[in-house]
N, C-alpha and C. Protein backbone atom coordinates (compact mmCIF):
# COMPACT_ATOMS: atom_id res chain seq x y z
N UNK A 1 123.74 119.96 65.17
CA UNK A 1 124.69 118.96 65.57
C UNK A 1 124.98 118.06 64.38
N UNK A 2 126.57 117.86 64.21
CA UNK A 2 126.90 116.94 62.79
C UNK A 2 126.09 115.16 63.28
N UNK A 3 126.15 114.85 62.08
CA UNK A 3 125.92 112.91 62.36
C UNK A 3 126.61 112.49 63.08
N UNK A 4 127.94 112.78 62.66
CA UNK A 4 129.19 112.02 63.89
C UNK A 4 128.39 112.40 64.96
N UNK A 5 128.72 113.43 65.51
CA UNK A 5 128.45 113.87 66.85
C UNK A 5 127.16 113.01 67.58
N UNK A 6 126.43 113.28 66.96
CA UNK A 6 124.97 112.01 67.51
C UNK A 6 125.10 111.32 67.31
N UNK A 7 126.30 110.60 66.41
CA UNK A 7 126.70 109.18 66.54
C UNK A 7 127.25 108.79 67.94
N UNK A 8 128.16 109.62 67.54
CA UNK A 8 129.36 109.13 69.01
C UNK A 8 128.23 109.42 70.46
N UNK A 9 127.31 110.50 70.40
CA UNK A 9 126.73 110.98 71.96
C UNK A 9 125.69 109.56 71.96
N UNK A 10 124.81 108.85 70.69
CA UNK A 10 124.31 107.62 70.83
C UNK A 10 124.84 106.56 71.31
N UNK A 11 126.32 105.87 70.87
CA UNK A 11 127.23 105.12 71.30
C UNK A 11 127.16 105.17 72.51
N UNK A 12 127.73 106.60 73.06
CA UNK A 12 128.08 106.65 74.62
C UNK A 12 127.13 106.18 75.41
N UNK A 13 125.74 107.07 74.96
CA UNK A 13 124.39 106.39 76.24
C UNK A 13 124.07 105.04 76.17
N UNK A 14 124.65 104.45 74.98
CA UNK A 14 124.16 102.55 75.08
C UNK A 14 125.11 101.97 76.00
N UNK A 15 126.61 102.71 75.58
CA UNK A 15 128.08 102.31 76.39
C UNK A 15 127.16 102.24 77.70
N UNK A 16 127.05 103.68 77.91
CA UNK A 16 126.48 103.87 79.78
C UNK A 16 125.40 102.72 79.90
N UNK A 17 124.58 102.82 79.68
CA UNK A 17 123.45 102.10 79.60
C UNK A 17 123.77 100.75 80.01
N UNK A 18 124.21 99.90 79.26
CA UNK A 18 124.82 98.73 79.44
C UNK A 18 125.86 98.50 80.72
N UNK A 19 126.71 99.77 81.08
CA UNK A 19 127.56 99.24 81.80
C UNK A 19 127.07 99.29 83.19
N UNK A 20 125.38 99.72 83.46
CA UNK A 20 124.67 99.60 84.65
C UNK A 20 123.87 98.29 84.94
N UNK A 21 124.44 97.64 85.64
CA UNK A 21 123.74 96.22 85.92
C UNK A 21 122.71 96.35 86.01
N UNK A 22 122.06 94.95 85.41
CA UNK A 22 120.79 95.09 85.44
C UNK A 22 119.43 95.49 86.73
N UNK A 23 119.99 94.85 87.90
CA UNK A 23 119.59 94.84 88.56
C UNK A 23 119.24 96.29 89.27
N UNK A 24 120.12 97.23 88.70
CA UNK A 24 120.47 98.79 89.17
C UNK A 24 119.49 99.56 88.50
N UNK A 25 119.27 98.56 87.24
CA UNK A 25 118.48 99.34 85.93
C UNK A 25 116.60 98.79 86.27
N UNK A 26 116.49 98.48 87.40
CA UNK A 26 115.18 97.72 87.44
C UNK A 26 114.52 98.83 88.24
N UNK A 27 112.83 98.81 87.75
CA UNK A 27 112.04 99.81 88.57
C UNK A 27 112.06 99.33 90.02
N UNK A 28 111.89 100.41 90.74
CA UNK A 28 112.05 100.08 92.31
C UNK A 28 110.54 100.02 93.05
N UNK A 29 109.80 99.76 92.37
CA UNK A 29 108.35 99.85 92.46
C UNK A 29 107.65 98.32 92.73
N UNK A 30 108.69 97.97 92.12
CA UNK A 30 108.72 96.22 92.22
C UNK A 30 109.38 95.13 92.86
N UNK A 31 108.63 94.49 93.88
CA UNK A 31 109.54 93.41 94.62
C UNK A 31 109.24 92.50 94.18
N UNK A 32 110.41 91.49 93.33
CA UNK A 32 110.10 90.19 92.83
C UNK A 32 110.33 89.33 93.61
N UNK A 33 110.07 87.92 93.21
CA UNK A 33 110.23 86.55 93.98
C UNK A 33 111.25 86.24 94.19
N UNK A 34 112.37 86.83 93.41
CA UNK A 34 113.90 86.71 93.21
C UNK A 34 114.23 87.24 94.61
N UNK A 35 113.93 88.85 94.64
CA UNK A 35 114.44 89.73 95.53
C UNK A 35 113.92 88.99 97.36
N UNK A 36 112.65 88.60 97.24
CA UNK A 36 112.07 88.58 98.29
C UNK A 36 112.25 86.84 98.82
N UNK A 37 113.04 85.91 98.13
CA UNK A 37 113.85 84.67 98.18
C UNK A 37 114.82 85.56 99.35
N UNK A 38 115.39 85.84 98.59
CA UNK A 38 116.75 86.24 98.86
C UNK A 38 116.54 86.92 100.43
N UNK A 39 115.60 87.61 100.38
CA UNK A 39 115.46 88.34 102.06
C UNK A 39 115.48 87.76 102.98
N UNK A 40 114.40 86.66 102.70
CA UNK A 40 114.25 85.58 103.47
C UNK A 40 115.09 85.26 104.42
N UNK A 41 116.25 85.06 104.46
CA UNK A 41 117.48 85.20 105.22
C UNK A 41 117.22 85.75 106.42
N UNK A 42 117.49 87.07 106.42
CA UNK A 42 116.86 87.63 106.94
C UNK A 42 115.77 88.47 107.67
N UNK A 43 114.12 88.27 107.03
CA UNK A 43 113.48 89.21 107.07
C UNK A 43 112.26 87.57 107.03
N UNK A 44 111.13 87.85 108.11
CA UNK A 44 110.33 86.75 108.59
C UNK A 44 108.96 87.33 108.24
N UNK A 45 108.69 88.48 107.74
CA UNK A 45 107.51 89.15 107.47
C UNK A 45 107.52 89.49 106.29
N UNK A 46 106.49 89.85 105.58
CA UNK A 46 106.57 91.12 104.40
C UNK A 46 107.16 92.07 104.68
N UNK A 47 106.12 92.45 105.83
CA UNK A 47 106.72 94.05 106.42
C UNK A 47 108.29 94.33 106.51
N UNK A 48 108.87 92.90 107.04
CA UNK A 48 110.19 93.00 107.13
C UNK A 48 111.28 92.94 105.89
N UNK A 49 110.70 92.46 105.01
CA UNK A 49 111.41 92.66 103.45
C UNK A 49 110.84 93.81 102.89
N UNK A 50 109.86 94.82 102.86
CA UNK A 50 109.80 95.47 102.64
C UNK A 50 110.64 97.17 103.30
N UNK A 51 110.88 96.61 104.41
CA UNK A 51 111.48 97.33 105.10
C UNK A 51 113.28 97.31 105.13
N UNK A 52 113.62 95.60 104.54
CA UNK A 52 114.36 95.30 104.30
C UNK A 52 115.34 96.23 102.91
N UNK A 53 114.46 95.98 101.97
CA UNK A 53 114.72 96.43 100.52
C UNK A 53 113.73 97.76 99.87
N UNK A 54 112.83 97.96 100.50
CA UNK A 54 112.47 99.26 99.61
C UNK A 54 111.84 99.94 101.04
N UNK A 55 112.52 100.21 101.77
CA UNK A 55 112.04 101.00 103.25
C UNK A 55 111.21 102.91 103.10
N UNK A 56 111.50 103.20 101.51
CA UNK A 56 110.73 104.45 101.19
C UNK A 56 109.58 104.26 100.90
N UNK A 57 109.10 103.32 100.89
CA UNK A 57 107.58 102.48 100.87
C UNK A 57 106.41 102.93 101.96
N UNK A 58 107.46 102.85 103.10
CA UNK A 58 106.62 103.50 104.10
C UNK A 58 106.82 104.69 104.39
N UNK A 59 107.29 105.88 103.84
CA UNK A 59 107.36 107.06 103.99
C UNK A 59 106.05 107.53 104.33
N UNK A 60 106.06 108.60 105.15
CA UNK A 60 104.03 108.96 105.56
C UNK A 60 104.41 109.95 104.56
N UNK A 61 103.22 110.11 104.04
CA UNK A 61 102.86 111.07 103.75
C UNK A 61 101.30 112.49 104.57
N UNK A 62 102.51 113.47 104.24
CA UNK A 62 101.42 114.97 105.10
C UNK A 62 99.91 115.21 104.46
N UNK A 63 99.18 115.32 105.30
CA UNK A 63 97.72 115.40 104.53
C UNK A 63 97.93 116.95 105.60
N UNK A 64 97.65 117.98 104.62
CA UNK A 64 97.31 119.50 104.61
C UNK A 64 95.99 119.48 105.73
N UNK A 65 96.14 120.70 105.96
CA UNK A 65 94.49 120.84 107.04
C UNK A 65 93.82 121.28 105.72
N UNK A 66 92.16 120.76 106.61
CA UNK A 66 91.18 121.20 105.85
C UNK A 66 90.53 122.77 105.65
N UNK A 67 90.76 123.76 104.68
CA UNK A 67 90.13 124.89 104.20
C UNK A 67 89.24 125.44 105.44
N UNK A 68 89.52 126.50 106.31
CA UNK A 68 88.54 126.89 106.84
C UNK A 68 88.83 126.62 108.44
N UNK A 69 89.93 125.72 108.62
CA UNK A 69 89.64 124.88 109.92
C UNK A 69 91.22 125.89 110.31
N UNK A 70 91.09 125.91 111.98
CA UNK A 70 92.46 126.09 112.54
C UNK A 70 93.01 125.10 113.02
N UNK A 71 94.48 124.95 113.81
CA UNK A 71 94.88 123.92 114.37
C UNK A 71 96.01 123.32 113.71
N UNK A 72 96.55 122.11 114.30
CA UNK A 72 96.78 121.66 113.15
C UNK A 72 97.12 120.92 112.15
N UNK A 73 97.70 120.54 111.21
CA UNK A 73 97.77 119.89 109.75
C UNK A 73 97.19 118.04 110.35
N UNK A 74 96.04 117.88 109.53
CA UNK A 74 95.84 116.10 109.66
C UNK A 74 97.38 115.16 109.66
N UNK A 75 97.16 113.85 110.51
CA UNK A 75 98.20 113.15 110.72
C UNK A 75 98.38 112.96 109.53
N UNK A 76 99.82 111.98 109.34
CA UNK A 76 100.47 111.82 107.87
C UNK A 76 99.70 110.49 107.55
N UNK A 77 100.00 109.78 106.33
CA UNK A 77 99.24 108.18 106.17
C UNK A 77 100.24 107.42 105.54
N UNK A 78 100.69 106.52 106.05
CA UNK A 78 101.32 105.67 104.67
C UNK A 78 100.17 104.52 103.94
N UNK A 79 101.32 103.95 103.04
CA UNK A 79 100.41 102.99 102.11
C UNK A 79 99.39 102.53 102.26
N UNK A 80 98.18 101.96 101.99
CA UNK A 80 97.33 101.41 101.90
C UNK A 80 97.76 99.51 101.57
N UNK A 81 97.44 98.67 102.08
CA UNK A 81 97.97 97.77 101.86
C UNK A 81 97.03 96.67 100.91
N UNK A 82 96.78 96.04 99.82
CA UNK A 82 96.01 95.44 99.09
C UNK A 82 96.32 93.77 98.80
N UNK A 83 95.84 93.00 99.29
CA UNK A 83 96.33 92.00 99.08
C UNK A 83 95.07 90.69 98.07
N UNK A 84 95.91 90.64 97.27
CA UNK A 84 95.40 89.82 96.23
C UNK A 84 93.79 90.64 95.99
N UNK A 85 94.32 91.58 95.57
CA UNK A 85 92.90 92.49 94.64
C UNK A 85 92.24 93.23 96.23
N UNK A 86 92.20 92.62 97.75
CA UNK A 86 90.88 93.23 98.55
C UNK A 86 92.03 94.08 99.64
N UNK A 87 91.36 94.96 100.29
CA UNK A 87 91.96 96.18 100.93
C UNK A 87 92.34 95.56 102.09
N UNK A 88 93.08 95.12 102.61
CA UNK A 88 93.89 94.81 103.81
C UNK A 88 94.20 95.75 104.73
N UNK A 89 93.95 96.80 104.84
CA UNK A 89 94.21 98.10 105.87
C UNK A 89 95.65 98.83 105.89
N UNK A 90 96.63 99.07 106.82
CA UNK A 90 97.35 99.96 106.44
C UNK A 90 98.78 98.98 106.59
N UNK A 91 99.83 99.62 106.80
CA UNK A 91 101.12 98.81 106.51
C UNK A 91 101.33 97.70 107.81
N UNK A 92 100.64 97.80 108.60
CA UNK A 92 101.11 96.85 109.55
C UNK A 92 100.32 95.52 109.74
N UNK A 93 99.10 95.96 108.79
CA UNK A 93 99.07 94.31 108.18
C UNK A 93 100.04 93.40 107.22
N UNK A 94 101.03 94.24 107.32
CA UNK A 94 102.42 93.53 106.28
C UNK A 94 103.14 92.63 107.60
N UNK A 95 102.94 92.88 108.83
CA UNK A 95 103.57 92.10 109.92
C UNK A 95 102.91 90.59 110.09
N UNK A 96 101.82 90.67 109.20
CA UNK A 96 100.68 89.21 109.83
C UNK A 96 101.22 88.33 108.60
N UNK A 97 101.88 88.89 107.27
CA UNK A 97 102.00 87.93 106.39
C UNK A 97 103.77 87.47 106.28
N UNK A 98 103.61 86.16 106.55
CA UNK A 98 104.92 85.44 106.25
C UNK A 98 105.75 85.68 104.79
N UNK A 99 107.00 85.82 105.18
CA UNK A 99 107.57 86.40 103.66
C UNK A 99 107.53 85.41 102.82
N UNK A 100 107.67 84.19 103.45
CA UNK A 100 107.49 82.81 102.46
C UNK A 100 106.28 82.62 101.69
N UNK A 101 105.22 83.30 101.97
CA UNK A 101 103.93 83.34 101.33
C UNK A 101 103.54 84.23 100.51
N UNK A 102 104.72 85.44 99.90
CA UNK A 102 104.24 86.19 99.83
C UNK A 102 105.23 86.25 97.98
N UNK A 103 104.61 86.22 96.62
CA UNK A 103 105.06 85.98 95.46
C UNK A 103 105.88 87.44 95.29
N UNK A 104 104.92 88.22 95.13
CA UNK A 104 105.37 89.73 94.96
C UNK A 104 104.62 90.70 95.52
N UNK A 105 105.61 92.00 95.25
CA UNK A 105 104.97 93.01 96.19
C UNK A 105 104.79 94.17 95.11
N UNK A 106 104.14 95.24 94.80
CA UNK A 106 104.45 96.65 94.28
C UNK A 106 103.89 97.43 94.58
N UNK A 107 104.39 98.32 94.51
CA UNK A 107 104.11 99.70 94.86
C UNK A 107 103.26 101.03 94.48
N UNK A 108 102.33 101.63 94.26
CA UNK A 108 101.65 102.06 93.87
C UNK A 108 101.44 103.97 94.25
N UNK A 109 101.74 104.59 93.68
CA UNK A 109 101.80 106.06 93.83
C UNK A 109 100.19 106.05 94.27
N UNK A 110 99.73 107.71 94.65
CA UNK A 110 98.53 108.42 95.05
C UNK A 110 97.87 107.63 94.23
N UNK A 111 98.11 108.20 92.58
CA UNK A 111 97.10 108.06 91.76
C UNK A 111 97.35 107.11 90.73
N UNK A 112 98.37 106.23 90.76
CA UNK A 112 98.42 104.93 90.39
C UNK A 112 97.24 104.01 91.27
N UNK A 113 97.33 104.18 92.67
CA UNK A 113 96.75 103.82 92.98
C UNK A 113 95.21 103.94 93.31
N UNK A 114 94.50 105.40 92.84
CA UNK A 114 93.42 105.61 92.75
C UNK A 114 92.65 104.53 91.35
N UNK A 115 93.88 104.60 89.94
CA UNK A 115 93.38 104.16 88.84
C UNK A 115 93.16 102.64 89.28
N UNK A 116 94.05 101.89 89.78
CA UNK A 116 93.90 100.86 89.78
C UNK A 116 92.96 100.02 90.67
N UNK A 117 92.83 100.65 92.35
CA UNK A 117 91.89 100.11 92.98
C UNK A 117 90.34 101.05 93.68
N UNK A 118 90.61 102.78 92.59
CA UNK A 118 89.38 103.15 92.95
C UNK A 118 89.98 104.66 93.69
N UNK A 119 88.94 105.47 93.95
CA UNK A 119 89.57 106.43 94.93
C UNK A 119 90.06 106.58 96.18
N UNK A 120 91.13 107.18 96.56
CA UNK A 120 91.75 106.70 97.32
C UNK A 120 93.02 107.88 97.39
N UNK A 121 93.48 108.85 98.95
CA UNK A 121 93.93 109.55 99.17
C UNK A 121 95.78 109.21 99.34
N UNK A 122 95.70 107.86 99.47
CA UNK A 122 97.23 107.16 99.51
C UNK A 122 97.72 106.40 98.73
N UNK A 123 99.44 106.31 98.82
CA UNK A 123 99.40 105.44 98.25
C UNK A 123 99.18 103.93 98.51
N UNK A 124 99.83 102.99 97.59
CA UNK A 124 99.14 101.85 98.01
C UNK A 124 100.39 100.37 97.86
N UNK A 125 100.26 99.70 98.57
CA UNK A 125 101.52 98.70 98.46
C UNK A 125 100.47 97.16 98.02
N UNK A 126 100.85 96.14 96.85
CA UNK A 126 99.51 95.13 96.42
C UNK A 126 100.36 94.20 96.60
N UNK A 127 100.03 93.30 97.57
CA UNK A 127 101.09 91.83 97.66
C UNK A 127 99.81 90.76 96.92
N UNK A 128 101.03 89.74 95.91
CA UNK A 128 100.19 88.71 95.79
C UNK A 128 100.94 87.66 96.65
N UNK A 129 100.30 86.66 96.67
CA UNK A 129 100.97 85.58 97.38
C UNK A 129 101.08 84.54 96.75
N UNK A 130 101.86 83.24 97.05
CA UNK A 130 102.14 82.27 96.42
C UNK A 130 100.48 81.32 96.75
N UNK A 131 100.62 80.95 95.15
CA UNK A 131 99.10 79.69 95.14
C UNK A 131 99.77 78.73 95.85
């Protein structure tokens, strides 16, 4: 490929790049104080801004049967819920916390969330809350 050419194909992806708001361009892994202000409006829980703005959060996930066994496949699980570092149980302890109390939220894959709070078959959703 000439210089021009990776000139002009560089140009273009910054062109593109730029012309995607920022907000479009942000990981979705993350609920800020900004986003979760703003819910407020509408949404009186965590659970409910979470459900509000990133509702693939609670997707279950399928746990396979176990090797050997008939029947069938174990129920699905969603997130694990973590609040300020200690294990809070599963997503519907997101209904007990007021959205006004709640700083940020993120999101945590299988094994994001194994690294960060230990082993662990799900993923995991970590609210901090406002001091």
């Amino acid at each position: 490929m000439s210089r021009l050419t990776q000139s002009v194909c560089t140009v273009l992806v910054a062109a593109l790049t730029l012309a995607v708001p920022l907000h479009a361009q942000r990981k979705t892994n993350i609920l800020t104080a900004d986003e979760i202000e703003r819910a407020k409006l509408t949404a009186t829980t965590a659970y409910d801004v979470v459900q509000q703005l990133r509702p693939r959060w609670f997707a279950t996930h399928g746990l396979a049967k176990l090797p050997g066994t008939s029947g069938e496949p174990l129920q699905g699980a969603s997130a694990r819920i973590w609040l300020n570092d200690h294990n809070a149980g599963d997503v519907d302890y997101l209904k007990t916390i007021p959205a006004g109390q709640v700083l940020e939220m993120r999101w945590y894959g299988q094994n994001e969330a194994a690294s960060r709070f230990g082993p662990t078959d799900y993923p995991a959703i970590e609210v901090v809350l406002k001091r």
